[in-house]
PDB file of N, CA and C in Angstrom:
ATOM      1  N   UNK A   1     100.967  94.949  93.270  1.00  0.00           N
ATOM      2  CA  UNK A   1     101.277  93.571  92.991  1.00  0.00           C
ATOM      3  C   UNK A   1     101.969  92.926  94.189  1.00  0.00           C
ATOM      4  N   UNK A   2     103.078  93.674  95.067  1.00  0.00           N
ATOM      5  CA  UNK A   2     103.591  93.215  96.433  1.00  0.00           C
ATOM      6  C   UNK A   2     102.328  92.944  97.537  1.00  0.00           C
ATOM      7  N   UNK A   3     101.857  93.298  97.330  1.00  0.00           N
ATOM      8  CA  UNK A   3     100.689  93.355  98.404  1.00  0.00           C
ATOM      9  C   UNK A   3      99.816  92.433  98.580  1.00  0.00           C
ATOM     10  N   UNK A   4      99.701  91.795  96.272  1.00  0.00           N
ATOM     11  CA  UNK A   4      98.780  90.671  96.375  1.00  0.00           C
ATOM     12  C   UNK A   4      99.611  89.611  96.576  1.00  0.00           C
ATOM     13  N   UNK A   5     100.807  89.531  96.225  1.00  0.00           N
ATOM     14  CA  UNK A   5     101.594  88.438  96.796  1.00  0.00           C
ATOM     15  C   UNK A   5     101.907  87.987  98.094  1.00  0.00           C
ATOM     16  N   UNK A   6     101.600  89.032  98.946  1.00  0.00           N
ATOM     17  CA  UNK A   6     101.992  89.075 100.072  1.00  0.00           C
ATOM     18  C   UNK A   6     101.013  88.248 100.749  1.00  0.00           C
ATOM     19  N   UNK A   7      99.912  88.888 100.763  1.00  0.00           N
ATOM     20  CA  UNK A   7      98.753  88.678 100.501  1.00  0.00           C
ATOM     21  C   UNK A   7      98.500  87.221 100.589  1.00  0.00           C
ATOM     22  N   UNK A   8      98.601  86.329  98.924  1.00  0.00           N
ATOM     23  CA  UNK A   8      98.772  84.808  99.087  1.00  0.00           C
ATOM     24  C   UNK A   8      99.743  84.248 100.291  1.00  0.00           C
ATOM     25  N   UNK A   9     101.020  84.896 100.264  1.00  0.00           N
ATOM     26  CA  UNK A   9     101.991  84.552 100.913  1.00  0.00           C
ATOM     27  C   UNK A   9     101.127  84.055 102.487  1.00  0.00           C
ATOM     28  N   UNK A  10     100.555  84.843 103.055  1.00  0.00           N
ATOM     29  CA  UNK A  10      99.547  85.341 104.261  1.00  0.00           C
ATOM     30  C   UNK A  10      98.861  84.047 104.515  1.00  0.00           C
ATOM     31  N   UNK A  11      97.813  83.834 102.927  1.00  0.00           N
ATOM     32  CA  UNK A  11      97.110  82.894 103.444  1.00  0.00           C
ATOM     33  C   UNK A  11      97.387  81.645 103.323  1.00  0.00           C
ATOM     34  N   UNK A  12      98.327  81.354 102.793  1.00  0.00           N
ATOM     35  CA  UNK A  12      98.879  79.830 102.739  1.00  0.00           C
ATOM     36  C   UNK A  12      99.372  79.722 103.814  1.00  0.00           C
ATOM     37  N   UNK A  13     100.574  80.786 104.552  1.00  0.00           N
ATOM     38  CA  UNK A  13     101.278  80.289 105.844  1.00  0.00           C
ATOM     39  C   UNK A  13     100.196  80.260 106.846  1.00  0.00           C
ATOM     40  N   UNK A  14      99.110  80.855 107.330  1.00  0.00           N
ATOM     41  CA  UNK A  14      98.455  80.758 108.028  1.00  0.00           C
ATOM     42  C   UNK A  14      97.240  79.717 107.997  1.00  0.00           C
ATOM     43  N   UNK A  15      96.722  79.093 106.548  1.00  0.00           N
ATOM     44  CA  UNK A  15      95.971  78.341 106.525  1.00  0.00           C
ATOM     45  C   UNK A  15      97.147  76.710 106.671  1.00  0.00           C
ATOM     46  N   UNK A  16      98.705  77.178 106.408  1.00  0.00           N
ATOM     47  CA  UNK A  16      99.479  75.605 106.562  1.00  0.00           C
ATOM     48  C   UNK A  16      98.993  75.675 108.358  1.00  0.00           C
ATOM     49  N   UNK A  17      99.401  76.883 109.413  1.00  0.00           N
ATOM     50  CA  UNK A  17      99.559  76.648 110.425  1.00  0.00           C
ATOM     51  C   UNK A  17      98.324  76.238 110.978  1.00  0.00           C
ATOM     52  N   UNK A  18      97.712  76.663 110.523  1.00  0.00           N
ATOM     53  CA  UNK A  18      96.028  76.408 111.092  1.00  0.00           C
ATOM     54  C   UNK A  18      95.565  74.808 110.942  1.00  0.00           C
ATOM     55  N   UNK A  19      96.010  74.416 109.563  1.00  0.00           N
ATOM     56  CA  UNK A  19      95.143  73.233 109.390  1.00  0.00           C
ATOM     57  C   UNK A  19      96.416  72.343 108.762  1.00  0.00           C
ATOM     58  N   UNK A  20      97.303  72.121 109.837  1.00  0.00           N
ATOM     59  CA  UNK A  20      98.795  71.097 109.531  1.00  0.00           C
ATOM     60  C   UNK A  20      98.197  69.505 109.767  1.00  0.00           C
ATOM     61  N   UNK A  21      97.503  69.374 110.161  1.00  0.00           N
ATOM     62  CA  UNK A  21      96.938  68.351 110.916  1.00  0.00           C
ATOM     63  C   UNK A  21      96.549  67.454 109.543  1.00  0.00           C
ATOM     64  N   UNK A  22      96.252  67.777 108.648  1.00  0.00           N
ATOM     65  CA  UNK A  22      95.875  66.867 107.039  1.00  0.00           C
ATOM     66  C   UNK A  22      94.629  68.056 105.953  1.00  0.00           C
ATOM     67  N   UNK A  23      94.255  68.639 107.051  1.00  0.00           N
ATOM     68  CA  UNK A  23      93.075  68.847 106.014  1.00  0.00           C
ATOM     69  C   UNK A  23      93.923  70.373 105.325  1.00  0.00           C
ATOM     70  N   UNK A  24      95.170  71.207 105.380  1.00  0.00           N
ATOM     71  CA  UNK A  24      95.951  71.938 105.163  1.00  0.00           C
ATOM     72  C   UNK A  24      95.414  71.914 103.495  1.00  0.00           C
ATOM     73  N   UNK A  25      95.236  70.789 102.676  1.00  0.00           N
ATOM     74  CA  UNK A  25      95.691  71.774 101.339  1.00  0.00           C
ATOM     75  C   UNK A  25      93.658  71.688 100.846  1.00  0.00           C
ATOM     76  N   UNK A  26      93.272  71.143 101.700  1.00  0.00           N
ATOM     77  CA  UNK A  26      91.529  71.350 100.943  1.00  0.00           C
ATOM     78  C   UNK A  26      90.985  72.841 101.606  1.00  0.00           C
ATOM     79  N   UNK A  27      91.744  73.547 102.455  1.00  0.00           N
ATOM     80  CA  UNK A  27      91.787  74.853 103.018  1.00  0.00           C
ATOM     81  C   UNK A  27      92.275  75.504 102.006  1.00  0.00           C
ATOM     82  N   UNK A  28      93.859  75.605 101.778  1.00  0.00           N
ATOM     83  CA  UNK A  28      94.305  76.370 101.023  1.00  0.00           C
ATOM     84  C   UNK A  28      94.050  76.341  99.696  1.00  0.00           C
ATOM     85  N   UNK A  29      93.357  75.347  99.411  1.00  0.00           N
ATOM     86  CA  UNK A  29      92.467  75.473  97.464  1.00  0.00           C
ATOM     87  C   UNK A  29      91.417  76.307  98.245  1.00  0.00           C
ATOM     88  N   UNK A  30      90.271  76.138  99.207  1.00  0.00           N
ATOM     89  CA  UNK A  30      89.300  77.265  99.028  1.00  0.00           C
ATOM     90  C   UNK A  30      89.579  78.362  98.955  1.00  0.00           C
ATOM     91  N   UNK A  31      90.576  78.722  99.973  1.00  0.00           N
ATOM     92  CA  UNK A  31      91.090  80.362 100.498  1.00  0.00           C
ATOM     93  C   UNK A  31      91.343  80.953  98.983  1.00  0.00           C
ATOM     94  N   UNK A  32      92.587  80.034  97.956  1.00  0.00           N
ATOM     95  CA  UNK A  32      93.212  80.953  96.906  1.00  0.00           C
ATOM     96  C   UNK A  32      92.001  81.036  95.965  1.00  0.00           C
ATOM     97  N   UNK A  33      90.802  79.873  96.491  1.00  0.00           N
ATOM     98  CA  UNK A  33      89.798  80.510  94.783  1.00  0.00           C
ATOM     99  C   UNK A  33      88.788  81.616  95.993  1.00  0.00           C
ATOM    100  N   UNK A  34      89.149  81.387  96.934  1.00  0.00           N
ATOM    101  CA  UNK A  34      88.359  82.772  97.175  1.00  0.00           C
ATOM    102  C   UNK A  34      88.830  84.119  96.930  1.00  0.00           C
ATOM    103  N   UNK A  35      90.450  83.922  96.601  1.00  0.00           N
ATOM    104  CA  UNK A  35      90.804  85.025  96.504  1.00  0.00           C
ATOM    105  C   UNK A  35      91.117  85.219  94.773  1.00  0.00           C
ATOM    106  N   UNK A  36      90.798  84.139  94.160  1.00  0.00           N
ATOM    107  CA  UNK A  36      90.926  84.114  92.946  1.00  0.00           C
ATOM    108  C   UNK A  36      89.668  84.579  92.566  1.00  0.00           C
ATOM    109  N   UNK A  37      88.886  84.390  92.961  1.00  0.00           N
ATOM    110  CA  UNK A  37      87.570  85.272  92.408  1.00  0.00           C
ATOM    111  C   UNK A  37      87.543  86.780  92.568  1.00  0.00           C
ATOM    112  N   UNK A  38      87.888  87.399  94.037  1.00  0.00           N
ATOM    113  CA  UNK A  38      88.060  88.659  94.331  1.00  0.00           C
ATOM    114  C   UNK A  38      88.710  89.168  93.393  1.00  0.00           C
ATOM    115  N   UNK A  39      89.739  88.398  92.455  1.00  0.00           N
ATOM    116  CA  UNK A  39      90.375  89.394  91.409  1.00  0.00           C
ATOM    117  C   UNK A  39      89.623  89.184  90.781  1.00  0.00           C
ATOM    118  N   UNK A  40      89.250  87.803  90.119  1.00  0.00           N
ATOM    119  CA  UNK A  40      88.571  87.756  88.504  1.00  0.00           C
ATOM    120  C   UNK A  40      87.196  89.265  88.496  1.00  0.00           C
ATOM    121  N   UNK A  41      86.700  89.285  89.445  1.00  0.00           N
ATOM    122  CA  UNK A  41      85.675  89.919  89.601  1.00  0.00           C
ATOM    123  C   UNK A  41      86.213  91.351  89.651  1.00  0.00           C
ATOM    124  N   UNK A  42      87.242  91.911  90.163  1.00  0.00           N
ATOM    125  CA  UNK A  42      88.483  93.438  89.970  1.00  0.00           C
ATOM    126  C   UNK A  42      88.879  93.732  88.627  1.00  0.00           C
ATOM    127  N   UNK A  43      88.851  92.390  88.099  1.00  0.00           N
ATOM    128  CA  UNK A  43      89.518  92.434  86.616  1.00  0.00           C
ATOM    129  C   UNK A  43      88.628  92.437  85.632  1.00  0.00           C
ATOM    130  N   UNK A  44      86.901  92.382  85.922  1.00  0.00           N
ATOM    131  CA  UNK A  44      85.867  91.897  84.855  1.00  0.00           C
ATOM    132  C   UNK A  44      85.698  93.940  85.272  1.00  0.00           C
ATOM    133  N   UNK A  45      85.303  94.261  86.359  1.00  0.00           N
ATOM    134  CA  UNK A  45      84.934  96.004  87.071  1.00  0.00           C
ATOM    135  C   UNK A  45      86.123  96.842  85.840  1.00  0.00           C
ATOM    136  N   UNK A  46      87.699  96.362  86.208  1.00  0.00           N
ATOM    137  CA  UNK A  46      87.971  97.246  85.510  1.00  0.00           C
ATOM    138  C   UNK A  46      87.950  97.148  83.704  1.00  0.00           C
ATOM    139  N   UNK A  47      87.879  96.208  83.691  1.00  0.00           N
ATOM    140  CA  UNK A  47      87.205  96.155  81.850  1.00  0.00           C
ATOM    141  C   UNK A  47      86.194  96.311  81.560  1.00  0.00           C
ATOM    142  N   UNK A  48      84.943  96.718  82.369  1.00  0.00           N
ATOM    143  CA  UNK A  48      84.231  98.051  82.393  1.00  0.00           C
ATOM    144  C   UNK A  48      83.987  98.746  82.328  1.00  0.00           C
ATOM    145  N   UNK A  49      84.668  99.040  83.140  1.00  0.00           N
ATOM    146  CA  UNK A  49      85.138 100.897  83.569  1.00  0.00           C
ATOM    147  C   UNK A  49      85.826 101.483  82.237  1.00  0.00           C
ATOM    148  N   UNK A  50      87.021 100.229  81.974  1.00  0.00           N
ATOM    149  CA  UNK A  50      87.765 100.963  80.467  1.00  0.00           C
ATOM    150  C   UNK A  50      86.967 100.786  79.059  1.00  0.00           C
ATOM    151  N   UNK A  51      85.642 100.141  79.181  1.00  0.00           N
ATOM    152  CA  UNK A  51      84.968 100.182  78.373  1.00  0.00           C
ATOM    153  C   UNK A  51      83.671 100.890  78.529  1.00  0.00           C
ATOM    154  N   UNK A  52      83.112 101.562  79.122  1.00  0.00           N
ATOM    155  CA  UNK A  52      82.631 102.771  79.834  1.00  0.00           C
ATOM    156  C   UNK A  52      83.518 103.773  78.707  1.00  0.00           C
ATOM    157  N   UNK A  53      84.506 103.808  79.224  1.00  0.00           N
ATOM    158  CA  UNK A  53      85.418 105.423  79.314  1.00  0.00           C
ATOM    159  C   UNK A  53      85.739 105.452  77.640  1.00  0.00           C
ATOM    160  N   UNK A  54      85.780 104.463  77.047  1.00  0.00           N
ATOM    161  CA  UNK A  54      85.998 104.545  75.697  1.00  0.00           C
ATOM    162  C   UNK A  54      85.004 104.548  75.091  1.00  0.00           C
ATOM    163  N   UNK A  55      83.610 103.841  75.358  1.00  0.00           N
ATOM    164  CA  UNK A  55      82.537 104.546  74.421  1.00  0.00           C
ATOM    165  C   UNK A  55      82.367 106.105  74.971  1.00  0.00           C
ATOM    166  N   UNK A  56      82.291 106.588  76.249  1.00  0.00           N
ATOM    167  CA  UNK A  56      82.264 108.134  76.463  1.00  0.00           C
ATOM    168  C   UNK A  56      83.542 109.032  75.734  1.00  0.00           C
ATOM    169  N   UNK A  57      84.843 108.359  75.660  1.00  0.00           N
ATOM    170  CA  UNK A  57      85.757 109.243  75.080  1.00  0.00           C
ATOM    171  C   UNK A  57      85.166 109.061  73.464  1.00  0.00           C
ATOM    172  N   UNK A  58      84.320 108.341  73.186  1.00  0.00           N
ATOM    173  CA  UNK A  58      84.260 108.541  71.491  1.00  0.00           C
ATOM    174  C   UNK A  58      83.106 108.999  70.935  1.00  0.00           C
ATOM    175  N   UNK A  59      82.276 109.559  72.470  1.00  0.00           N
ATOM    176  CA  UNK A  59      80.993 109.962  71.960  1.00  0.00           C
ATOM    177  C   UNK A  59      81.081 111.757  72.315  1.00  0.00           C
ATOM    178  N   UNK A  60      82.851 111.728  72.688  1.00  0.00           N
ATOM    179  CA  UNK A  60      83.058 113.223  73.535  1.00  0.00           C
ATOM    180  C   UNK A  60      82.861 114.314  72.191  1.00  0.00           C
ATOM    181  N   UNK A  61      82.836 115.403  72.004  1.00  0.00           N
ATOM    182  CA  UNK A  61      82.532 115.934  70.852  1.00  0.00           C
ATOM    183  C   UNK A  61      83.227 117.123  71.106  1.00  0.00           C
ATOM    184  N   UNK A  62      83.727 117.572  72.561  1.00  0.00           N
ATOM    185  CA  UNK A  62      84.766 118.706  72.672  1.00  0.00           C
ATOM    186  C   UNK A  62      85.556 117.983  73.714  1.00  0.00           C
ATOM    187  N   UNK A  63      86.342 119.083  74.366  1.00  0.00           N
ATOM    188  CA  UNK A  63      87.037 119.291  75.678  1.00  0.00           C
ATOM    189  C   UNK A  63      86.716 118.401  76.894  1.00  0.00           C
ATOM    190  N   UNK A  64      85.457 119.752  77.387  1.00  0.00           N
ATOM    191  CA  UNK A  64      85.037 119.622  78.378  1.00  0.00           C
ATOM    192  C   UNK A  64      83.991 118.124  78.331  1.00  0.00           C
ATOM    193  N   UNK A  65      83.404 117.466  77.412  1.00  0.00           N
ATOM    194  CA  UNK A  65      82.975 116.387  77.504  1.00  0.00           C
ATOM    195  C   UNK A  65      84.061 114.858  77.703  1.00  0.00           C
ATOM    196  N   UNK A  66      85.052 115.505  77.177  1.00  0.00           N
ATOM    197  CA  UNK A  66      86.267 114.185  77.229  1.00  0.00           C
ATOM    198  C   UNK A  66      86.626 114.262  78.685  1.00  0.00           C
ATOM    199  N   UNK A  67      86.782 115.973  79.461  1.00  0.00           N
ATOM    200  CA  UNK A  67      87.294 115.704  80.813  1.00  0.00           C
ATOM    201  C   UNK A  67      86.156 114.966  81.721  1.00  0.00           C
ATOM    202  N   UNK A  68      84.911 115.208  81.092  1.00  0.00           N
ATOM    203  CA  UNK A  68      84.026 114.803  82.168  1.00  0.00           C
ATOM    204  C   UNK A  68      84.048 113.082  82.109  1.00  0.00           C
ATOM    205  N   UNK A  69      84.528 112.727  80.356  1.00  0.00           N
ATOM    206  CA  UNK A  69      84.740 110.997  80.678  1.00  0.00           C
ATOM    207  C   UNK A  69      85.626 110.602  81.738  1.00  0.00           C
ATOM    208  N   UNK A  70      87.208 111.269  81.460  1.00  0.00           N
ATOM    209  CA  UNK A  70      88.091 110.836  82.446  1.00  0.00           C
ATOM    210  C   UNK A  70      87.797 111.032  83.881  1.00  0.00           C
ATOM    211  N   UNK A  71      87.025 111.999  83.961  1.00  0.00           N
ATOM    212  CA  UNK A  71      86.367 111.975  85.617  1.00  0.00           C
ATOM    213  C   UNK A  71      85.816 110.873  86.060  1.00  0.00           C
ATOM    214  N   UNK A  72      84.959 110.366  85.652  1.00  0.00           N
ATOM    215  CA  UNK A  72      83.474 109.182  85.452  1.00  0.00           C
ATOM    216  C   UNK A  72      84.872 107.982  85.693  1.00  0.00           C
ATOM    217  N   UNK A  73      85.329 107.982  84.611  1.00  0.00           N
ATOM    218  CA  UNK A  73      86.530 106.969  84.755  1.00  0.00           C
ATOM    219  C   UNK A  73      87.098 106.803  86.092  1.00  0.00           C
ATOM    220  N   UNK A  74      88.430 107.956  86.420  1.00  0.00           N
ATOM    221  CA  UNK A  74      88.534 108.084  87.664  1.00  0.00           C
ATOM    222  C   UNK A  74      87.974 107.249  88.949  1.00  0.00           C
ATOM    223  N   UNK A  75      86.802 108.046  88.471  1.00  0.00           N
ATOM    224  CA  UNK A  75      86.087 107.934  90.368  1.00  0.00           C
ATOM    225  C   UNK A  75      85.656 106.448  90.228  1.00  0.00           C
ATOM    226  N   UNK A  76      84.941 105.850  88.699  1.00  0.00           N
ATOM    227  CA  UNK A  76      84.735 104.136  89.151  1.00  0.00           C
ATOM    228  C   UNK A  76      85.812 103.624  89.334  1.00  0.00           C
ATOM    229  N   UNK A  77      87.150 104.337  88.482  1.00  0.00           N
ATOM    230  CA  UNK A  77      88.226 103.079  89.599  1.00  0.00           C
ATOM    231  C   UNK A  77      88.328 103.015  90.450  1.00  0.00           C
ATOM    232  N   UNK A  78      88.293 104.058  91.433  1.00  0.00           N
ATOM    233  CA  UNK A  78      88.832 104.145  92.604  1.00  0.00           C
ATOM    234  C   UNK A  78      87.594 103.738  93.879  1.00  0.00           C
ATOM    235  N   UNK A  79      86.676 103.205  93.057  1.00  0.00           N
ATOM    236  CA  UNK A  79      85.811 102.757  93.667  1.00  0.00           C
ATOM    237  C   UNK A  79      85.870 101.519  93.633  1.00  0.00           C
ATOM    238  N   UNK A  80      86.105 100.935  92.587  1.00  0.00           N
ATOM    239  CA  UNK A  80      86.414  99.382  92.052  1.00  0.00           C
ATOM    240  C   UNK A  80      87.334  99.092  93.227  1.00  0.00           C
ATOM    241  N   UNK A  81      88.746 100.073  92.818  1.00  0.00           N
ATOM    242  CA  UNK A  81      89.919  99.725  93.575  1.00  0.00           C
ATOM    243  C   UNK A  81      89.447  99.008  95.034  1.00  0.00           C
ATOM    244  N   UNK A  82      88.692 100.140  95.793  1.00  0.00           N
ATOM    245  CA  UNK A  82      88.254 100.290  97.581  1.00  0.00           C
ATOM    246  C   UNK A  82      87.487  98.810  97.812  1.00  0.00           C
ATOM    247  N   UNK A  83      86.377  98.599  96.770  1.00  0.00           N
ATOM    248  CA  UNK A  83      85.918  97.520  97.397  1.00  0.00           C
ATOM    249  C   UNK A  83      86.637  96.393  96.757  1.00  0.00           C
ATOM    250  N   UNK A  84      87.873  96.272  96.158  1.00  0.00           N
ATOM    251  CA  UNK A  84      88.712  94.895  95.808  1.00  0.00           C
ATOM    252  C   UNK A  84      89.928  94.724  97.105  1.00  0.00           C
ATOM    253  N   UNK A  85      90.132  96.355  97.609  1.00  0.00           N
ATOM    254  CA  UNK A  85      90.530  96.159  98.818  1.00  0.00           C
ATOM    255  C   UNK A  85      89.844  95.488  99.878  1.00  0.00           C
ATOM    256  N   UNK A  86      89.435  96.295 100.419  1.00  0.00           N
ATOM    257  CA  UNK A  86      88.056  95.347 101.081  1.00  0.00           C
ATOM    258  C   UNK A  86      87.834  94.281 101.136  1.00  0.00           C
ATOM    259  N   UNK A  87      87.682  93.650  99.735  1.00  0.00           N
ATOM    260  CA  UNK A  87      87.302  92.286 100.162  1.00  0.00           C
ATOM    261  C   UNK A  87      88.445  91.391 100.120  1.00  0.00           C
ATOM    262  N   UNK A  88      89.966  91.945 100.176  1.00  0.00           N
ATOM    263  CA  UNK A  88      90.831  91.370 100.423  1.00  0.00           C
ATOM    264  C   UNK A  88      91.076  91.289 101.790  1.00  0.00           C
ATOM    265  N   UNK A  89      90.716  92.489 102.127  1.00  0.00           N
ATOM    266  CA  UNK A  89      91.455  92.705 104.140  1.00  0.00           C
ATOM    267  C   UNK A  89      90.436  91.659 104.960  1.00  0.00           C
ATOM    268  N   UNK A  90      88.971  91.561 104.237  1.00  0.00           N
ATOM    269  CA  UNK A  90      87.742  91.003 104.496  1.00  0.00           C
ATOM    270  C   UNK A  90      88.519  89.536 104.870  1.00  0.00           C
ATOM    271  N   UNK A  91      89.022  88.602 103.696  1.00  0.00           N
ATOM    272  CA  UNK A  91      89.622  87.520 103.631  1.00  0.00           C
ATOM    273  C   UNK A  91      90.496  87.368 104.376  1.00  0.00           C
ATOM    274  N   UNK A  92      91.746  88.549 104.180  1.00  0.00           N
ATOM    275  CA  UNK A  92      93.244  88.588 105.011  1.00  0.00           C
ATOM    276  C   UNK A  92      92.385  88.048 107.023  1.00  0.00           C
ATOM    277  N   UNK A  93      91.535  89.080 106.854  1.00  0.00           N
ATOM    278  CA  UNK A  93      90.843  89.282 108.473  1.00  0.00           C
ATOM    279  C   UNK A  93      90.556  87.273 108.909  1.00  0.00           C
ATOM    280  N   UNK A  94      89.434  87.100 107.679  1.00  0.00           N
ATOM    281  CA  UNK A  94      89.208  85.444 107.969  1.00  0.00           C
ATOM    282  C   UNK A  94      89.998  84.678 108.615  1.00  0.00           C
ATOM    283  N   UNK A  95      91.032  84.759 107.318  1.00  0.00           N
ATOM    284  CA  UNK A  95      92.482  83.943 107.237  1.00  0.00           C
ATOM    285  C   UNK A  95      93.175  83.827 108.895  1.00  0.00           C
ATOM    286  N   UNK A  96      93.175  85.201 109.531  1.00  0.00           N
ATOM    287  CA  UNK A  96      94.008  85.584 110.937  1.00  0.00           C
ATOM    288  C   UNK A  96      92.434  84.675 111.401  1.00  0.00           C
ATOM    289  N   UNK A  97      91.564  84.664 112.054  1.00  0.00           N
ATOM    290  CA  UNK A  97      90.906  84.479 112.825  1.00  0.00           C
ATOM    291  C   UNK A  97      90.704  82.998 112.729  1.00  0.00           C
ATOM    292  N   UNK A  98      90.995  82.395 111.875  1.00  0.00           N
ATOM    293  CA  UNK A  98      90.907  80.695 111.969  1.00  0.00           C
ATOM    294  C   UNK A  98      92.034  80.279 112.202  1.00  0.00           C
ATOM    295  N   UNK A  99      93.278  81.254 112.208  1.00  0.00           N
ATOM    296  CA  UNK A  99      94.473  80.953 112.559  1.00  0.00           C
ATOM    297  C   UNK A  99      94.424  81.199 113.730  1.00  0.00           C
ATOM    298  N   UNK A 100      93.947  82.308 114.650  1.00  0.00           N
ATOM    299  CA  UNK A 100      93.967  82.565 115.892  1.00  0.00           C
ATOM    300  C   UNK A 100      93.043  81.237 116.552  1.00  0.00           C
ATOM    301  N   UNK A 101      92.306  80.769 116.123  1.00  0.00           N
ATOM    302  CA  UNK A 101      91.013  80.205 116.643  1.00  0.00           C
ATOM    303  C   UNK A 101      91.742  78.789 116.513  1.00  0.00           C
ATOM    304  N   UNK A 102      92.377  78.163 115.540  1.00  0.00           N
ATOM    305  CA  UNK A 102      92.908  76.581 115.313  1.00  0.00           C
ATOM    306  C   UNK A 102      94.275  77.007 117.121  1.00  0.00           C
ATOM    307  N   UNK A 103      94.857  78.489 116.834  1.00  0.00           N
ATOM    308  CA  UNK A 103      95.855  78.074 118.188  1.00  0.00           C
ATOM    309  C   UNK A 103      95.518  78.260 119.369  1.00  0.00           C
ATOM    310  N   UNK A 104      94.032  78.826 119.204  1.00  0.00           N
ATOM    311  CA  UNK A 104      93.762  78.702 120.765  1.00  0.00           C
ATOM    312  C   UNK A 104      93.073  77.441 120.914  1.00  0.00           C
ATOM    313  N   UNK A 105      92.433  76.412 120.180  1.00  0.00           N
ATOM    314  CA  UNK A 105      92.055  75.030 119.876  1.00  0.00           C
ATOM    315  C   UNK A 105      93.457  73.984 120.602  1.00  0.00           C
ATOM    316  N   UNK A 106      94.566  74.487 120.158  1.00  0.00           N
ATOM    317  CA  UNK A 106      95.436  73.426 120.276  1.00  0.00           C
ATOM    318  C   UNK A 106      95.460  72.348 121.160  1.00  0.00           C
ATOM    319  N   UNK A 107      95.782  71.375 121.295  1.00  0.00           N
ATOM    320  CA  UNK A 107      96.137  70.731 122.627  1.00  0.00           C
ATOM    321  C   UNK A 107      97.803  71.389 123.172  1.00  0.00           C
TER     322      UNK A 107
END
């Protein structure tokens, strides 16, 4: 949760510095629904995944079929997780490069 805050924190100060000039907040509405989607779309994967893992935990009939749900489980989160990373650092990366690019622009 520090990370996604940080995160916003990131792209607002860098999209204020980038685009102070007026066009500053029609930037920072795209950036946060771009990053508002990257979750909605983290958050639709993992109510999936936990709905995945609960029809397999209720179709488990021993042991070894329940461990093999929580496995299945497991590994799609952590797959979910990687590419919600991703397409955050993806953004974070944007965010720096139009900031780098508006200060080498400057007058």
């Amino acid at each position: 949760m520090k990370s996604i805050l940080a995160l916003i924190t990131l792209l607002a100060l860098s999209a204020q510095a980038a685009f102070a000039d007026g066009g500053f907040e029609d930037v920072r509405a795209r950036l946060f629904n771009e990053f508002r989607n990257i979750e909605s779309v983290s958050h639709r994967e993992r109510i999936a995944i936990l709905q995945e893992a609960e029809a397999c935990i209720q179709a488990a009939t021993n042991r070894e079929q329940y461990r093999i749900c929580e496995e299945r489980e497991n590994a799609a989160r952590e797959r979910s997780n990687d590419k919600a990373k991703a397409s955050r650092q993806a953004l974070k990366a944007r965010v720096e490069q139009m900031r780098q690019s508006f200060a080498m622009n400057r007058p």
